[in-house]
Protein backbone atom coordinates (compact mmCIF):
# COMPACT_ATOMS: atom_id res chain seq x y z
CA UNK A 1 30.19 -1.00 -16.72
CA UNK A 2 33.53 0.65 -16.20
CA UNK A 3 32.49 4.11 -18.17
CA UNK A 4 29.25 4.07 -16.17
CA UNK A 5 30.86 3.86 -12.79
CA UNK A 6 33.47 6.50 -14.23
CA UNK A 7 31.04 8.76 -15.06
CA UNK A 8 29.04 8.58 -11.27
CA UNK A 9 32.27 8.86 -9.66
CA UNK A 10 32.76 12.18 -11.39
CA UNK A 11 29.28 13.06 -12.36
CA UNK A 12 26.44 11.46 -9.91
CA UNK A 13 23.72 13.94 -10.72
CA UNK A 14 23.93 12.28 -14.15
CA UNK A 15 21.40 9.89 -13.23
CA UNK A 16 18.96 12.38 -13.22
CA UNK A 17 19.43 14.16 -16.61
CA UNK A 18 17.23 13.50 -19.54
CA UNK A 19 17.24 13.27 -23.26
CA UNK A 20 15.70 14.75 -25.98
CA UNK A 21 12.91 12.02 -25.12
CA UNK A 22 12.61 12.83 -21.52
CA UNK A 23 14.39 9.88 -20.76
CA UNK A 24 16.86 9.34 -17.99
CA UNK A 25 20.19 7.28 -18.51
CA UNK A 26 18.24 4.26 -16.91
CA UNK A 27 16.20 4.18 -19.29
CA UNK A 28 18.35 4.59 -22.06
CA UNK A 29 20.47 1.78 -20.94
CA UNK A 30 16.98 -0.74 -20.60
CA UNK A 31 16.49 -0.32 -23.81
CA UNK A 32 20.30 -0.52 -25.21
CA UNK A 33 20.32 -3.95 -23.16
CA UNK A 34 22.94 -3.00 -20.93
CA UNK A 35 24.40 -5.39 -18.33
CA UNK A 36 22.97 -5.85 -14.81
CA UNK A 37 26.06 -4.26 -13.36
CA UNK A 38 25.81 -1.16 -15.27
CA UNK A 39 21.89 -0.78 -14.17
CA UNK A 40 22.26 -2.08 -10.93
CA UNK A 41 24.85 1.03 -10.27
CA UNK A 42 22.99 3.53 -12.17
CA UNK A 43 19.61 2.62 -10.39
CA UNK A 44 21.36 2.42 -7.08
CA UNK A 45 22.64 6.08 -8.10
CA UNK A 46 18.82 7.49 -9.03
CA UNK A 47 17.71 5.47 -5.60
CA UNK A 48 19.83 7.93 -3.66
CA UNK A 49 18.07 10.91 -4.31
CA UNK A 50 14.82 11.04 -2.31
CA UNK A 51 13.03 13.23 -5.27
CA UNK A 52 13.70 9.66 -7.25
CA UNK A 53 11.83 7.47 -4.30
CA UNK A 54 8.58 9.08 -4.92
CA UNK A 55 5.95 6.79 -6.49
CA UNK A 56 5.43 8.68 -9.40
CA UNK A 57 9.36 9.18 -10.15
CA UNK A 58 9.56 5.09 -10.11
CA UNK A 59 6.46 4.97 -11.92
CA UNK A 60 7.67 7.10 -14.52
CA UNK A 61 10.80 3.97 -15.33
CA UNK A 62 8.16 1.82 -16.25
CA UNK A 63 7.94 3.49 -19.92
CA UNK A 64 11.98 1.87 -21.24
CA UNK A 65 12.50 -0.93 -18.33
CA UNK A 66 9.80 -3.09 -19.03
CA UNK A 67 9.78 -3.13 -22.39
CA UNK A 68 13.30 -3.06 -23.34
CA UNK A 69 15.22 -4.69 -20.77
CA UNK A 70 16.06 -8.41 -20.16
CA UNK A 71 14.94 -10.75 -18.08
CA UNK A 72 17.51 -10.17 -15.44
CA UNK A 73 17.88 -6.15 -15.64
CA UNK A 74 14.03 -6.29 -15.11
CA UNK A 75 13.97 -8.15 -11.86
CA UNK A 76 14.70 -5.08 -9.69
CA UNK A 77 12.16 -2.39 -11.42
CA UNK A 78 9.40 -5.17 -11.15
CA UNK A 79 9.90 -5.47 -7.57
CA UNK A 80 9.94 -0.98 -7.23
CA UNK A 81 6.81 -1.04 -9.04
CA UNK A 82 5.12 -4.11 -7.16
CA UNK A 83 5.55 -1.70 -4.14
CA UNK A 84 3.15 1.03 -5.79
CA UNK A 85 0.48 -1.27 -7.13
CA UNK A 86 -1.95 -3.65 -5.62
CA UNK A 87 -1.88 -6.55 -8.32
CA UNK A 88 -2.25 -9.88 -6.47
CA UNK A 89 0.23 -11.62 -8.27
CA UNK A 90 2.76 -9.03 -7.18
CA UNK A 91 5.74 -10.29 -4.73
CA UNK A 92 4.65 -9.72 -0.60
CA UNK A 93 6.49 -6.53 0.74
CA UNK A 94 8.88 -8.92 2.56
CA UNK A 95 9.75 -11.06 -0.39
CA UNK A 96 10.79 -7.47 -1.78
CA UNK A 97 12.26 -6.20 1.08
CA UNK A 98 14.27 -9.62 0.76
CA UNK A 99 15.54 -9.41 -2.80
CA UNK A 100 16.65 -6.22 -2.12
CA UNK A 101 18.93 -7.17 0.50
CA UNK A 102 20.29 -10.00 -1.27
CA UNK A 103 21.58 -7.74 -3.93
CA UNK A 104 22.35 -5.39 -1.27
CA UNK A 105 20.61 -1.89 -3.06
CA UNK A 106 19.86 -0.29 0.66
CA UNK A 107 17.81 2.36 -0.95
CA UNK A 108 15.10 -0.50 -2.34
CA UNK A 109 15.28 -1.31 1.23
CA UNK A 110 14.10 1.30 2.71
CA UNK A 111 11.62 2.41 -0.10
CA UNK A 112 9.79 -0.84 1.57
CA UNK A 113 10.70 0.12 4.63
CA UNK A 114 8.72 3.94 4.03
């Protein structure tokens, strides 16, 4: 966690770089099991940029967070995509809206919000 937030503090725009894979670090970290602290920053980082809080950017996560990740890490990404797809078992906007406040991540917020 402590190299991740190093490397934001100095580097932010590393969110958004990619691997030989096209992957971005998120990714990367799903599927490397990283802690929930480590994501929650990094996503919170890639949630700042308003090119990342397009449907098809969060769309694009799903391919290393669902698979990969645990249980816990994949709470957060299941509720972004629940917002761009109309299953009916999905969470209600509010109960998303709501999660996302609890872990305070202001930029999940107002993706509902939008």
């Amino acid at each position: 966690f402590e190299v991740v937030a190093a490397l934001l503090k100095a580097w932010p725009e590393a969110v958004n770089e990619k691997d030989e894979f096209g992957d971005v670090p998120l990714q990367v970290l799903c599927r490397k099991k990283a802690s929930f602290e480590a994501m929650y920053l990094l996503l919170k980082t890639w949630l700042g940029y308003k090119e990342n809080r397009t449907k098809s950017a969060i769309m694009s996560l799903q391919r290393g967070t669902t698979v990969y990740a645990d249980d816990v890490v994949k709470v957060p990404f299941s509720h972004l995509f629940a917002l761009f797809n109309n299953d009916a078992d999905n969470p209600s906007p509010n109960e998303i809206m709501d999660y996302f406040v609890r872990i305070e991540m202001w930029n999940g917020v107002s993706l509902v919000l939008d």
